[in-house]
Protein backbone atom coordinates (compact mmCIF):
# COMPACT_ATOMS: atom_id res chain seq x y z
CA UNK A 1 -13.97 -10.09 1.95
CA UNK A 2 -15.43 -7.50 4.36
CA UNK A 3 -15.37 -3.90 4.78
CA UNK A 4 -16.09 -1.58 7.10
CA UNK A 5 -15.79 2.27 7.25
CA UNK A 6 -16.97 5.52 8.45
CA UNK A 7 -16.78 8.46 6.50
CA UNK A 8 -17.52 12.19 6.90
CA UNK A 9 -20.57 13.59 4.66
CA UNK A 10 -19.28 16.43 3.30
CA UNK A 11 -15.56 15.87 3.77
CA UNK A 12 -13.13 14.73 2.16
CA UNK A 13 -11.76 11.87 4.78
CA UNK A 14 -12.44 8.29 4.33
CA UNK A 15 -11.29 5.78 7.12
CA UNK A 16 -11.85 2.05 6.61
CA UNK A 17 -11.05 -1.42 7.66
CA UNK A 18 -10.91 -4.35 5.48
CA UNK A 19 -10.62 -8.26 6.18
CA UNK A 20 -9.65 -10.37 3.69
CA UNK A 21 -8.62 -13.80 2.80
CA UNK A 22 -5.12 -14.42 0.39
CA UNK A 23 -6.56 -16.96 -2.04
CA UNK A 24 -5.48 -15.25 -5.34
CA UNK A 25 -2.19 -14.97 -6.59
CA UNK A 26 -0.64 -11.26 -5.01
CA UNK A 27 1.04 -9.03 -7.33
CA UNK A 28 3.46 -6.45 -6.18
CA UNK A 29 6.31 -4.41 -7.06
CA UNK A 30 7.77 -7.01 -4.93
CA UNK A 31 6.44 -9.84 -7.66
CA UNK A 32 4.10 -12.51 -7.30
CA UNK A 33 3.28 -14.46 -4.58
CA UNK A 34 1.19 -17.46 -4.60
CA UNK A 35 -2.06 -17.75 -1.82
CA UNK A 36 -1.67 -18.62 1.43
CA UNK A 37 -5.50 -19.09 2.55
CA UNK A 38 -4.53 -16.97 5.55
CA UNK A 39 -7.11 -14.13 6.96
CA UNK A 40 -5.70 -10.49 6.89
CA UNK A 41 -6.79 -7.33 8.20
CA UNK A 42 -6.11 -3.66 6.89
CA UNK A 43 -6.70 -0.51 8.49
CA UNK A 44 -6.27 2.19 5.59
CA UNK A 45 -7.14 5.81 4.79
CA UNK A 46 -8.51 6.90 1.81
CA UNK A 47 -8.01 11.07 1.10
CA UNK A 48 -9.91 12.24 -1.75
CA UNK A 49 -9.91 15.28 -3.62
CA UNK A 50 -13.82 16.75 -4.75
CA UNK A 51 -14.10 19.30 -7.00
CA UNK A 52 -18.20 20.35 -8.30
CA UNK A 53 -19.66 17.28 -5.87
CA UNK A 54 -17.15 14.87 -7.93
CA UNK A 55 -13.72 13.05 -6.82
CA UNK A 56 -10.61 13.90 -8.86
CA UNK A 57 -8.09 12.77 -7.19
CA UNK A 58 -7.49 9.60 -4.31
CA UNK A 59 -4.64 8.34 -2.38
CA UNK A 60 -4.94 5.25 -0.30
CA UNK A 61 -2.70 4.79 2.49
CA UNK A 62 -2.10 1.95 4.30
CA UNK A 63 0.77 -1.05 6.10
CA UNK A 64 2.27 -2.96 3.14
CA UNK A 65 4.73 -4.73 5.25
CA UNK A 66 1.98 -5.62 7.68
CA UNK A 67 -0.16 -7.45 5.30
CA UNK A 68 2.77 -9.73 4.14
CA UNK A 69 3.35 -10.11 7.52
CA UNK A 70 0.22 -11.42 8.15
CA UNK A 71 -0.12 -13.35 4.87
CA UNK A 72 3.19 -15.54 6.19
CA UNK A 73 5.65 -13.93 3.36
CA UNK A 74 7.82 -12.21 5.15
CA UNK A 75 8.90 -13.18 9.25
């Protein structure tokens, strides 16, 4: 797996990018689905909450049916 982001000192945005490879089973609320081998790549936003220099809350957002898509389970 590799990752790659840029992020704003002092903010509270967090872009990334991730690549990865399905070779674990995938759980979702759509069940389980078994690997494919196939590469996949994510653009998502993290948005985080900081309160006294800490984080307290964190939403990721990101393509869910794109990644099956790219995995092969759905067409």
């Amino acid at each position: 797996m590799s990752t790659r982001s840029s992020q704003e000192l002092g903010s509270t945005r967090h872009f990334a990018r991730k690549v990865l490879t399905h070779t674990g089973p995938l759980e979702s609320s759509l069940g389980s689905f078994e690997p494919t081998g196939r590469r996949q790549e994510t653009r998502y936003c993290s948005v985080m909450r900081v309160k006294d220099g800490k984080v307290v809350e964190g939403r990721d957002y990101y393509d869910a049916a794109s990644i099956v898509q790219q995995l092969g389970l759905v067409s």
